[in-house]
PDB file of N, CA and C in Angstrom:
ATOM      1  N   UNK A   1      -8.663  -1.944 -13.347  1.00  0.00           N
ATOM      2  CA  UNK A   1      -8.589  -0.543 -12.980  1.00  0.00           C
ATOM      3  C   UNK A   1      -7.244   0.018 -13.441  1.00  0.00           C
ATOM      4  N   UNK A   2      -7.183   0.988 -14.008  1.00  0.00           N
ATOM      5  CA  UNK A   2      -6.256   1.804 -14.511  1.00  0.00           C
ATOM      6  C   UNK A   2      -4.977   2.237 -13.556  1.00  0.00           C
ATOM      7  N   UNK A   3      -3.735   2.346 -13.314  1.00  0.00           N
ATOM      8  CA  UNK A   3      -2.925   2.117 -12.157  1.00  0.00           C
ATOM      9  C   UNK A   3      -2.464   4.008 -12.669  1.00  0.00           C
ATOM     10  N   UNK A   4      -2.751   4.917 -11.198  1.00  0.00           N
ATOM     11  CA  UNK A   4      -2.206   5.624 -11.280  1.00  0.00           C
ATOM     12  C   UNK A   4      -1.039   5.888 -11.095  1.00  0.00           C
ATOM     13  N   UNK A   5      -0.408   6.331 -12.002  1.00  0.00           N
ATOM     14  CA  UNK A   5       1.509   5.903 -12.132  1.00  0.00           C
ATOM     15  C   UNK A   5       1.962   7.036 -10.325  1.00  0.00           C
ATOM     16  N   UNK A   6       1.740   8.413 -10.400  1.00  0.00           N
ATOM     17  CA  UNK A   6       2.083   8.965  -8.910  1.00  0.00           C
ATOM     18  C   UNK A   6       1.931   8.379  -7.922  1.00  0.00           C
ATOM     19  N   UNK A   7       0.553   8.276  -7.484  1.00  0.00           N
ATOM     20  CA  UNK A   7       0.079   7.548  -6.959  1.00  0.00           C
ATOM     21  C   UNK A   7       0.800   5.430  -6.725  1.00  0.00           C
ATOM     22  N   UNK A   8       1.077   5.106  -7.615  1.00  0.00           N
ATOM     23  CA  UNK A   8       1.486   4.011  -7.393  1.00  0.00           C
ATOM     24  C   UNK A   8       2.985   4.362  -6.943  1.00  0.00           C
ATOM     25  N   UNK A   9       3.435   4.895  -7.545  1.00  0.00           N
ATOM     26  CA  UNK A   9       5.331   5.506  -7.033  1.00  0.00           C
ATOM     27  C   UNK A   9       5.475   6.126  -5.503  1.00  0.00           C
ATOM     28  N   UNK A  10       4.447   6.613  -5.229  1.00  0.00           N
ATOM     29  CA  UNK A  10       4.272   6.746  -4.259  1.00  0.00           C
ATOM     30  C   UNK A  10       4.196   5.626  -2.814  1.00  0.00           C
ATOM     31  N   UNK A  11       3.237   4.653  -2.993  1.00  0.00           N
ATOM     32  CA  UNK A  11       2.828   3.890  -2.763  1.00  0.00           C
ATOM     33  C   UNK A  11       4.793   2.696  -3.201  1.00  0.00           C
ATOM     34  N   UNK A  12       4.843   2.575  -3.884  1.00  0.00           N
ATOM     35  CA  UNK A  12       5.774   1.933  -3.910  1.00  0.00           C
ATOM     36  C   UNK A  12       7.119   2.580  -3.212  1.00  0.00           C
ATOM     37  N   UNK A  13       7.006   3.115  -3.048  1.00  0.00           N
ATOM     38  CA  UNK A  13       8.359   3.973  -1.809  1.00  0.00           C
ATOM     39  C   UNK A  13       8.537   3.481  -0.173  1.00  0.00           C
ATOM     40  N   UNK A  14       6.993   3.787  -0.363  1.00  0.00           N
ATOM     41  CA  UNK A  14       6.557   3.628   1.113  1.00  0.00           C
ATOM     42  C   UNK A  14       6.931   2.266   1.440  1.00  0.00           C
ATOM     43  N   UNK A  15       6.003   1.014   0.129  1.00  0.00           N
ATOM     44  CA  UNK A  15       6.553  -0.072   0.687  1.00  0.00           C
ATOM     45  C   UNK A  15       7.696  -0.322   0.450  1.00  0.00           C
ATOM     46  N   UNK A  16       8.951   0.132  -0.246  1.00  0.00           N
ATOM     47  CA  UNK A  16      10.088  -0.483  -0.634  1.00  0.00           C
ATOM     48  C   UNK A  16      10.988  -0.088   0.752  1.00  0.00           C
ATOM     49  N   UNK A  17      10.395   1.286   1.560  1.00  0.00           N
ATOM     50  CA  UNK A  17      11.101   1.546   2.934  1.00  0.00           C
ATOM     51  C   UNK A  17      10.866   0.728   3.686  1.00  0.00           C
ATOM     52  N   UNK A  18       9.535   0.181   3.725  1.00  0.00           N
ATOM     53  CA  UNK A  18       9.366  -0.355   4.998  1.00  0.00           C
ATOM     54  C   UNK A  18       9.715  -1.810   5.034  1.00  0.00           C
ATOM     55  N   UNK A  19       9.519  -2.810   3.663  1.00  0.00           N
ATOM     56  CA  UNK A  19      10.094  -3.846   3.683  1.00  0.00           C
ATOM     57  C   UNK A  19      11.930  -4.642   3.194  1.00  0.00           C
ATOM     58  N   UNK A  20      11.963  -3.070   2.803  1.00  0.00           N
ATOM     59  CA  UNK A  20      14.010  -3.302   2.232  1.00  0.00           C
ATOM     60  C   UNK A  20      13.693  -3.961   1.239  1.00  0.00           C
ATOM     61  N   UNK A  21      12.336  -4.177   0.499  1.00  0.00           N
ATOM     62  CA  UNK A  21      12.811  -4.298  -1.314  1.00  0.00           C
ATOM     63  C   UNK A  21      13.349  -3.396  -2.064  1.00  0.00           C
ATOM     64  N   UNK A  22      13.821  -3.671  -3.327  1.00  0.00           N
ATOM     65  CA  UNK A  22      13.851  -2.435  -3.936  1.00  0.00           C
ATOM     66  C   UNK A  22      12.372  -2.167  -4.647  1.00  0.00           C
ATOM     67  N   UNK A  23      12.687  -0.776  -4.812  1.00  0.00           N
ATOM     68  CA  UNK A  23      11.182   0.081  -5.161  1.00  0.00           C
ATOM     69  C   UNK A  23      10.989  -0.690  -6.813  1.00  0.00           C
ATOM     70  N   UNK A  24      12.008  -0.981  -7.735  1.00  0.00           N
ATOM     71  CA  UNK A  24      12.071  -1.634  -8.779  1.00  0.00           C
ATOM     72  C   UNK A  24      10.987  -3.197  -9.088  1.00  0.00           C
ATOM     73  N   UNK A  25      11.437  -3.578  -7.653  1.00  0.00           N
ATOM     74  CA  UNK A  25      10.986  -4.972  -7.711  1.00  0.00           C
ATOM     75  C   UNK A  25       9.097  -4.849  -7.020  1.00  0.00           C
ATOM     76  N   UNK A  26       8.841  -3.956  -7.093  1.00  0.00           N
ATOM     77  CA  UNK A  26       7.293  -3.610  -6.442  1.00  0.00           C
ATOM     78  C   UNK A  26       6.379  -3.454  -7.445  1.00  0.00           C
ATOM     79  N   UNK A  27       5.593  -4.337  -7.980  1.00  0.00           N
ATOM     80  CA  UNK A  27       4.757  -4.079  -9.023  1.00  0.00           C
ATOM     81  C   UNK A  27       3.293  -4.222  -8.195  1.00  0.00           C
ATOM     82  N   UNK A  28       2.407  -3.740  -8.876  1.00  0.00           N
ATOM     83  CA  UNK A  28       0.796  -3.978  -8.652  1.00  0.00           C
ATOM     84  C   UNK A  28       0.725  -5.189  -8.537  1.00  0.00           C
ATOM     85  N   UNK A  29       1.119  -6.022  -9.361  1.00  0.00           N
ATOM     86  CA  UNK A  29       0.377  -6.966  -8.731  1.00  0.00           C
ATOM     87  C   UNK A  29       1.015  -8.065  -7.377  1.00  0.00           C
ATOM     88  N   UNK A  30       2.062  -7.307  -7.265  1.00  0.00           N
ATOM     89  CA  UNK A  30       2.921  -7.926  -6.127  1.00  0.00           C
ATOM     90  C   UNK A  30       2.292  -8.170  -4.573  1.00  0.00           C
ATOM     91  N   UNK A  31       2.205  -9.325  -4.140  1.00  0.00           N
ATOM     92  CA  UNK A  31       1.325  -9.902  -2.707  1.00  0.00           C
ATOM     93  C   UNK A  31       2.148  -9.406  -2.073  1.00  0.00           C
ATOM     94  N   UNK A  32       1.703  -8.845  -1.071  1.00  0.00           N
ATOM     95  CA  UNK A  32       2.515  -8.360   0.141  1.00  0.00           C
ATOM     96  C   UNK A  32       2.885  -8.963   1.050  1.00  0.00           C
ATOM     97  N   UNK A  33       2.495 -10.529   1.403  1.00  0.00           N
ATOM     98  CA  UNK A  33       3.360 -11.078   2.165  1.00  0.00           C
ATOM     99  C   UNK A  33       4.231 -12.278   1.583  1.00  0.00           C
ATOM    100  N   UNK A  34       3.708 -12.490  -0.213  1.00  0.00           N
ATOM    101  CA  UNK A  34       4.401 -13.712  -0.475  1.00  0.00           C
ATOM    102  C   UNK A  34       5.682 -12.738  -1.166  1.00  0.00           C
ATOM    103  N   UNK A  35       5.004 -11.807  -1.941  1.00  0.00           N
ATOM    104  CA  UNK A  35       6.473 -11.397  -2.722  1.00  0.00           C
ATOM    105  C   UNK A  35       7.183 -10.256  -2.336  1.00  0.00           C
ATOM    106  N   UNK A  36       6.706  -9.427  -1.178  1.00  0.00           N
ATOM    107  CA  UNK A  36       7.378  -8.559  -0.406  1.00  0.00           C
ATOM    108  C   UNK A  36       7.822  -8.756   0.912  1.00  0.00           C
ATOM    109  N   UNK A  37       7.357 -10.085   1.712  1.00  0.00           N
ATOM    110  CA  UNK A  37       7.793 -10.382   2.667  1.00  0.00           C
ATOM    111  C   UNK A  37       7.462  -9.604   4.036  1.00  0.00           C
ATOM    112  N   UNK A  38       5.951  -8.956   3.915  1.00  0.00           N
ATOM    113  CA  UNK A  38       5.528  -8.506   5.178  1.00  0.00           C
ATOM    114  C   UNK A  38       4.694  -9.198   5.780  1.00  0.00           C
ATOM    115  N   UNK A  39       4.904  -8.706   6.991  1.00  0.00           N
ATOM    116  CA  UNK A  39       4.218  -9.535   7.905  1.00  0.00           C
ATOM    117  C   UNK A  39       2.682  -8.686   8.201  1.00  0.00           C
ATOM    118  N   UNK A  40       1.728  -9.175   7.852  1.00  0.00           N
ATOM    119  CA  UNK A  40       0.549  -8.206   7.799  1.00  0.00           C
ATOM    120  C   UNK A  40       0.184  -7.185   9.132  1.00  0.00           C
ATOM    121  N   UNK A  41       0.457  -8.228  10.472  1.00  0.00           N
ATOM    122  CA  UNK A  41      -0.070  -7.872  11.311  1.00  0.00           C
ATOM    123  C   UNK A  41       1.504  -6.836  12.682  1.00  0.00           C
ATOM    124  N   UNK A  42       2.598  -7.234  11.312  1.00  0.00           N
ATOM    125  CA  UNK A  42       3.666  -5.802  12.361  1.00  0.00           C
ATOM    126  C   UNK A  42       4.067  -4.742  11.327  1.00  0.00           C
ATOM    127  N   UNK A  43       3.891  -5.142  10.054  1.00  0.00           N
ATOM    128  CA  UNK A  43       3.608  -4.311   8.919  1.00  0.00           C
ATOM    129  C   UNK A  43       3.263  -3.279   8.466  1.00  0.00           C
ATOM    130  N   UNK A  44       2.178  -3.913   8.383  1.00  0.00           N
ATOM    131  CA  UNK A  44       0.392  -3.104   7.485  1.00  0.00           C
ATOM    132  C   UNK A  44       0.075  -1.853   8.872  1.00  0.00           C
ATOM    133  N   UNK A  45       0.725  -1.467  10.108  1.00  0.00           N
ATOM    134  CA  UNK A  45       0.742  -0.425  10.613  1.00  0.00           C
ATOM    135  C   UNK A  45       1.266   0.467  10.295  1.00  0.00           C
ATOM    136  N   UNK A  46       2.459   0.220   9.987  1.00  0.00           N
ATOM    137  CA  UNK A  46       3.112   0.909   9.955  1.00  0.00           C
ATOM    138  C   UNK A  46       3.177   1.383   8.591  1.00  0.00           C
ATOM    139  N   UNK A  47       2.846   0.908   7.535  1.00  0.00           N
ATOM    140  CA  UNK A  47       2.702   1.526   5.878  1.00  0.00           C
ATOM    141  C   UNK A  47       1.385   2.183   6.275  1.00  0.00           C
ATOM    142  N   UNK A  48       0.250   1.668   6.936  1.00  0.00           N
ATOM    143  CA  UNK A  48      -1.182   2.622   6.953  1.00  0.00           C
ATOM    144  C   UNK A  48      -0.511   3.860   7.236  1.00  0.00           C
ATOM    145  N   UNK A  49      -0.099   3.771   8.040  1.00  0.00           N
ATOM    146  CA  UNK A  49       0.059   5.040   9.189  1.00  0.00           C
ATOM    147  C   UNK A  49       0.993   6.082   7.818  1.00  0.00           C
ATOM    148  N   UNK A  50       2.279   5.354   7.358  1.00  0.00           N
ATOM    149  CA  UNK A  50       2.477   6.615   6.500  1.00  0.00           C
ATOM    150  C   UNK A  50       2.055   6.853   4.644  1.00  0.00           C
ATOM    151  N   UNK A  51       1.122   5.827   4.583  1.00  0.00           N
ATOM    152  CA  UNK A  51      -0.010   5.803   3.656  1.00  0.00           C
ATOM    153  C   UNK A  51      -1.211   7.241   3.905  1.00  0.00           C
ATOM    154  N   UNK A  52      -1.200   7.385   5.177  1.00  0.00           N
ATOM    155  CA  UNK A  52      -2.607   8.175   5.660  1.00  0.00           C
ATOM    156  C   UNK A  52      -1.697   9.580   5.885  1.00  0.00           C
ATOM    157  N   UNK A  53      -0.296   9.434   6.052  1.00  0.00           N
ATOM    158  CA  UNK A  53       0.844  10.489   5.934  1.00  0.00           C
ATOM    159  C   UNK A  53       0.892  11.742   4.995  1.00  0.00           C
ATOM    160  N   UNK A  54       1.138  10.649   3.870  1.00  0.00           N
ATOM    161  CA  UNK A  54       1.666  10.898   2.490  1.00  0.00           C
ATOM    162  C   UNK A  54       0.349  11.314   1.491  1.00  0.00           C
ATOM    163  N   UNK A  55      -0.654  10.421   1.543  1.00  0.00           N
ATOM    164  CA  UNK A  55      -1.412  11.374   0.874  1.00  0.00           C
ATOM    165  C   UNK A  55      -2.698  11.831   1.577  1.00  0.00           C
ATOM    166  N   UNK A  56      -2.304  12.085   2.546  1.00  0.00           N
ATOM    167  CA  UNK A  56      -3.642  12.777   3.683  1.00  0.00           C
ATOM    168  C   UNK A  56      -5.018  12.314   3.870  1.00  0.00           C
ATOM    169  N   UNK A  57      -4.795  11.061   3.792  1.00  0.00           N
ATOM    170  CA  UNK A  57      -6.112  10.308   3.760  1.00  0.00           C
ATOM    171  C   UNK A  57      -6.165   9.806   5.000  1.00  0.00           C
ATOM    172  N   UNK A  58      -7.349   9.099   5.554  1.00  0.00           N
ATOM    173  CA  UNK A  58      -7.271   8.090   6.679  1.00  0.00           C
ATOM    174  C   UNK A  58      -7.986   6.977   6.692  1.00  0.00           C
ATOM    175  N   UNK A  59      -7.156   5.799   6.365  1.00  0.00           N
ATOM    176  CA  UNK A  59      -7.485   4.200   6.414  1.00  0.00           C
ATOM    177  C   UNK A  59      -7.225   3.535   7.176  1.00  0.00           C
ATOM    178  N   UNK A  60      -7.980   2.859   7.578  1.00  0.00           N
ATOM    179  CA  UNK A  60      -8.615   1.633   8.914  1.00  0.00           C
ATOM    180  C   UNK A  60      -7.358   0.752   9.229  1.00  0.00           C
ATOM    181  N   UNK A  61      -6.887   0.537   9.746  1.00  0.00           N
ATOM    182  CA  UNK A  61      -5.651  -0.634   9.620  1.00  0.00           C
ATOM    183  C   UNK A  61      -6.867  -2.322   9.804  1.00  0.00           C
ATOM    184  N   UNK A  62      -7.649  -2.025  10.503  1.00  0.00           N
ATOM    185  CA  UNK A  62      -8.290  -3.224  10.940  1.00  0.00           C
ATOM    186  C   UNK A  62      -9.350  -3.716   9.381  1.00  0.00           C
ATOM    187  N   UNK A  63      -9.619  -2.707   8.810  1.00  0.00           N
ATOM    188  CA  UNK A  63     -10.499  -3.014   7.609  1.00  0.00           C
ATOM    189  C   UNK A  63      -9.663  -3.493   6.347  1.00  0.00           C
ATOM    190  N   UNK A  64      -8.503  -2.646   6.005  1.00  0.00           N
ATOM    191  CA  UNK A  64      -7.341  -2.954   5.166  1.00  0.00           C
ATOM    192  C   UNK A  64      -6.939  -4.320   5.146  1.00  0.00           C
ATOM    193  N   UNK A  65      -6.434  -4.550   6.492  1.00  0.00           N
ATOM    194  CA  UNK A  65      -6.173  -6.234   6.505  1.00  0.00           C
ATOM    195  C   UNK A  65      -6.871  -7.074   5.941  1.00  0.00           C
ATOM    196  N   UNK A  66      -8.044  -6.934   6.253  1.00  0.00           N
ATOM    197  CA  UNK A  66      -8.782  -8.034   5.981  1.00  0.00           C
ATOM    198  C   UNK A  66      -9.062  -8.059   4.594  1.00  0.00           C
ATOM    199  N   UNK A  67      -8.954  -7.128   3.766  1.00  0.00           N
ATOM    200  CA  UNK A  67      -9.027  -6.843   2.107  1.00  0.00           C
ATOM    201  C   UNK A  67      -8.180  -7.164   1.458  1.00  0.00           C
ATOM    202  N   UNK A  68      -6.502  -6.322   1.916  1.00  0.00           N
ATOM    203  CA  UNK A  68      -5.824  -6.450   0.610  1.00  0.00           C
ATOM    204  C   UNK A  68      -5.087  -7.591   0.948  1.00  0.00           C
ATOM    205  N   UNK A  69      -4.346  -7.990  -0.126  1.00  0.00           N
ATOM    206  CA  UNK A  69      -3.773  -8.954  -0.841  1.00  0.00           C
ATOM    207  C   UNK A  69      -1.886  -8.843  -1.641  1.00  0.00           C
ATOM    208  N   UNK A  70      -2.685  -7.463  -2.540  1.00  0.00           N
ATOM    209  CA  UNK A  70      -1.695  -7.192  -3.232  1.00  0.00           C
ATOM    210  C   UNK A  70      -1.173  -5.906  -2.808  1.00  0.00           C
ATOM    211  N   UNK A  71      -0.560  -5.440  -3.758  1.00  0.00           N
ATOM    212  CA  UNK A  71      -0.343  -3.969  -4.221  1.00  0.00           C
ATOM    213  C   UNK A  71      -0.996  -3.154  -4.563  1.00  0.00           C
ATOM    214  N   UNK A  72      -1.975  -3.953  -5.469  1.00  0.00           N
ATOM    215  CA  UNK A  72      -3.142  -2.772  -6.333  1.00  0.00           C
ATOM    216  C   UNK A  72      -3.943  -2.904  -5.350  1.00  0.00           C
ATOM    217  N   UNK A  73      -4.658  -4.001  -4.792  1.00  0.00           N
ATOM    218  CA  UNK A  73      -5.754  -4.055  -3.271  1.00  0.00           C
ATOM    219  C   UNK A  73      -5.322  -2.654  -2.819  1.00  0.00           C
ATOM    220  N   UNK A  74      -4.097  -2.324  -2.394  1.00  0.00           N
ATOM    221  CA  UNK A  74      -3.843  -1.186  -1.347  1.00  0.00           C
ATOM    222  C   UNK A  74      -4.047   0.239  -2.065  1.00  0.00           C
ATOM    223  N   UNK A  75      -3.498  -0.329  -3.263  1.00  0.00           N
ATOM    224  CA  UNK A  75      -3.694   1.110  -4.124  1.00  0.00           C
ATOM    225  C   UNK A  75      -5.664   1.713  -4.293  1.00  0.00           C
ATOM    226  N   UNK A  76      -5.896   0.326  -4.330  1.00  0.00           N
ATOM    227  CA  UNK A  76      -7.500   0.931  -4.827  1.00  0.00           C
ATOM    228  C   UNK A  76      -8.067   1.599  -3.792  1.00  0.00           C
ATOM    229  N   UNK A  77      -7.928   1.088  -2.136  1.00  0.00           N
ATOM    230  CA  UNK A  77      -7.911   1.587  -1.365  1.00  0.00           C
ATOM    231  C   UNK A  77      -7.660   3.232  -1.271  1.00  0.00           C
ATOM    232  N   UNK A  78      -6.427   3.455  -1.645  1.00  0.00           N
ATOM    233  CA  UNK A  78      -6.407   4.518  -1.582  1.00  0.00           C
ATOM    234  C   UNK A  78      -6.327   5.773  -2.382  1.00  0.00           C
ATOM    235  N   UNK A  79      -7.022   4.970  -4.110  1.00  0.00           N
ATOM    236  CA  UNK A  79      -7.437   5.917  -4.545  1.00  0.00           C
ATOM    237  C   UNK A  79      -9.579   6.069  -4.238  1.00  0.00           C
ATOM    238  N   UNK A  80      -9.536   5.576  -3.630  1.00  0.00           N
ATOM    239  CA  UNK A  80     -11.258   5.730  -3.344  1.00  0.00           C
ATOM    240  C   UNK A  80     -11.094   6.343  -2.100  1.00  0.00           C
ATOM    241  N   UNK A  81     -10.495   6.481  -1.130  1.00  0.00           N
ATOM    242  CA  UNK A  81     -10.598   7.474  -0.540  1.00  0.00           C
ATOM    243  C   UNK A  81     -10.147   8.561  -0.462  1.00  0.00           C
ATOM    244  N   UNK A  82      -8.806   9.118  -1.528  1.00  0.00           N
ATOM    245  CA  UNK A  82      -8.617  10.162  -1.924  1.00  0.00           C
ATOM    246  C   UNK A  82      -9.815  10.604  -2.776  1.00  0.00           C
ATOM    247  N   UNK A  83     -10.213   9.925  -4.245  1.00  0.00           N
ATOM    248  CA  UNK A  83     -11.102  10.721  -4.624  1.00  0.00           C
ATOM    249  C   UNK A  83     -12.390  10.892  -3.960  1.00  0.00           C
ATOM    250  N   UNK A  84     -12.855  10.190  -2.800  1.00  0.00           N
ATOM    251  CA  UNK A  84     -14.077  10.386  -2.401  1.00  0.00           C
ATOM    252  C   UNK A  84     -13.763  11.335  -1.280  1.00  0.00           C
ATOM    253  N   UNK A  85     -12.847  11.512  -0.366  1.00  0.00           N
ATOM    254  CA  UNK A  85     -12.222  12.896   0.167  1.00  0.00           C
ATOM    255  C   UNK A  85     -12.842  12.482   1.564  1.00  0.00           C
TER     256      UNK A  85
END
């Protein structure tokens, strides 16, 4: 899938705040708990929450978990529910 560059910069902000990486070191295909160092379950709230913020969408925290993986996992996420609205 094609990586939307806004959309991913976006997305990479969010996580570079919430885990103290730098936004540099955040690529797509980066795992979120091996190479960013979150903890899924005190985490992945707190990026949903300003994931569903930032681009006015609203995603499951309980469904998310159990899916993503990476970076792009989260991204695809949330370009299918932006474009599906």
């Amino acid at each position: 899938m094609p990586v939307d560059i806004t959309r991913f910069e976006k997305l990479r902000d969010i996580l570079a705040e919430t885990t103290g990486n730098e936004a540099g070191d955040i690529y797509p295909e980066s795992d979120l708990e091996e190479d960013l160092g979150m903890i899924i379950e005190a985490d992945l709230p707190r990026v949903i929450k300003k994931i569903n913020h930032e681009f006015d969408i609203r995603l499951d925290v309980p469904i998310i978990a159990d899916q993503v993986e990476t970076v792009e996992d989260l991204l695809t996420f949330i370009n299918d529910e932006t474009e599906l609205g």
